[in-house]
Protein backbone atom coordinates (compact mmCIF):
# COMPACT_ATOMS: atom_id res chain seq x y z
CA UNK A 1 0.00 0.00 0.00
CA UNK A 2 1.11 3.54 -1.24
CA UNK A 3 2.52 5.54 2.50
CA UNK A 4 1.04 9.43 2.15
CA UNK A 5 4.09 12.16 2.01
CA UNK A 6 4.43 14.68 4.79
CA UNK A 7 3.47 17.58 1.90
CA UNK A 8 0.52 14.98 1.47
CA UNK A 9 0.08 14.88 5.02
CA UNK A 10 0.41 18.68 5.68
CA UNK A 11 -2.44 19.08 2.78
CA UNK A 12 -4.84 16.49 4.08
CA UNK A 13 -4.19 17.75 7.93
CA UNK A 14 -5.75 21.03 6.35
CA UNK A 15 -8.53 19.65 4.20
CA UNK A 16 -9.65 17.55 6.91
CA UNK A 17 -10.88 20.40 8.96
CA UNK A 18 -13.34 20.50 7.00
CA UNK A 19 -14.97 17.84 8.15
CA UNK A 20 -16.29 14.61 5.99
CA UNK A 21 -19.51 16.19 5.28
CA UNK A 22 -18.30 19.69 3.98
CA UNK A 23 -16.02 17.41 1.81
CA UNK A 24 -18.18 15.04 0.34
CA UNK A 25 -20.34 17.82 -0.74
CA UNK A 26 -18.09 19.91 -2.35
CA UNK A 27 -15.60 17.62 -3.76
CA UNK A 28 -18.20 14.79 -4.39
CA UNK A 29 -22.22 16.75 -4.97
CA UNK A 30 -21.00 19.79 -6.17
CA UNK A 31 -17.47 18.92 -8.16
CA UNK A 32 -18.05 15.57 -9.62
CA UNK A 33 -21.82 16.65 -10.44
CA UNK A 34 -21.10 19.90 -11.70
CA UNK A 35 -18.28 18.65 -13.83
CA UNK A 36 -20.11 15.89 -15.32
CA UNK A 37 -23.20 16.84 -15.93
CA UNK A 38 -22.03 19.97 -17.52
CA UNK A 39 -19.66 17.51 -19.66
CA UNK A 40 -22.20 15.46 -20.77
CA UNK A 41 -24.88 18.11 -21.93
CA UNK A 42 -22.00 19.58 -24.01
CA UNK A 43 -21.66 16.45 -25.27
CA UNK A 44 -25.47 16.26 -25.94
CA UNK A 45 -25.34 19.58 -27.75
CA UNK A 46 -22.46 18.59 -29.62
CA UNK A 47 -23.84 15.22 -31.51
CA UNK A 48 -27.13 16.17 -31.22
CA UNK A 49 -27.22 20.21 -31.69
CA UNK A 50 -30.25 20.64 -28.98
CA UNK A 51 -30.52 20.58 -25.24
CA UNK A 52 -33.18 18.95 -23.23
CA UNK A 53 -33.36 20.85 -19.89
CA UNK A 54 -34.65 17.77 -17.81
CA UNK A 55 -31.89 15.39 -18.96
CA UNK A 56 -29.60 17.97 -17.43
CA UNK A 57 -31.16 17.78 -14.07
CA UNK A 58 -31.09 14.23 -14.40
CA UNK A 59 -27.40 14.58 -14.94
CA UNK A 60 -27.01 16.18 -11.85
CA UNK A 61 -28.88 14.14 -9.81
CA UNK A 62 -26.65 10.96 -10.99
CA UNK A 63 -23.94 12.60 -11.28
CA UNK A 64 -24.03 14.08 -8.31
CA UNK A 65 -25.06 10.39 -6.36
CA UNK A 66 -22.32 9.48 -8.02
CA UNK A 67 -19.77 12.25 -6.73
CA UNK A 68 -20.89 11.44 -3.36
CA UNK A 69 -19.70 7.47 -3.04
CA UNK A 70 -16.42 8.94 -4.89
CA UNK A 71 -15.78 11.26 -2.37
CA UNK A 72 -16.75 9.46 0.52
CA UNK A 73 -14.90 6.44 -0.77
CA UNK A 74 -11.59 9.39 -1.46
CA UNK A 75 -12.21 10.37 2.06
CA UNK A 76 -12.12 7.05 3.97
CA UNK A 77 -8.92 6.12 1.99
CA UNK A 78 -6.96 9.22 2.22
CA UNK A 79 -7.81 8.45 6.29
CA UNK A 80 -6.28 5.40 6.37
CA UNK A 81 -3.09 6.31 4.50
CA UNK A 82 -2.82 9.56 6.76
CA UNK A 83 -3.72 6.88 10.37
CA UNK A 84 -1.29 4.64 8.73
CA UNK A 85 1.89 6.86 8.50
């Protein structure tokens, strides 16, 4: 298993004040579901030249599900490696 760096350390030490919560939502809800839906409504508009306006918040809803078990899974492993050092 990969050992976390003191910079890496130092970083996390800071982004874990946070809390799990704050972080899941913005780096998991709001990033990830953001990002992706926007992604693949340009993609939409691309291939298809027209934009449906419900598919977009269906985007986000998945996407940002989605964004939420990434980030909580990011979270729980970037504990370990920093309890681990």
């Amino acid at each position: 298993m990969n050992k976390m760096t003191e910079q890496q350390a130092d970083k996390w030490r800071k982004t874990r004040t946070m809390g799990k919560g704050k972080y899941v939502m913005y780096f998991g809800v709001l990033t990830w579901g953001i990002i992706l839906a926007a992604l693949f409504t340009g993609m939409e508009w691309l291939t298809q030249q027209s934009f449906t306006l419900s598919w977009m918040y269906i985007r986000l809803a998945v996407f940002g599900i989605l964004g939420f078990f990434i980030a909580n899974f990011r979270w729980d492993a970037r504990e370990r490696l920093f309890q681990s050092r």
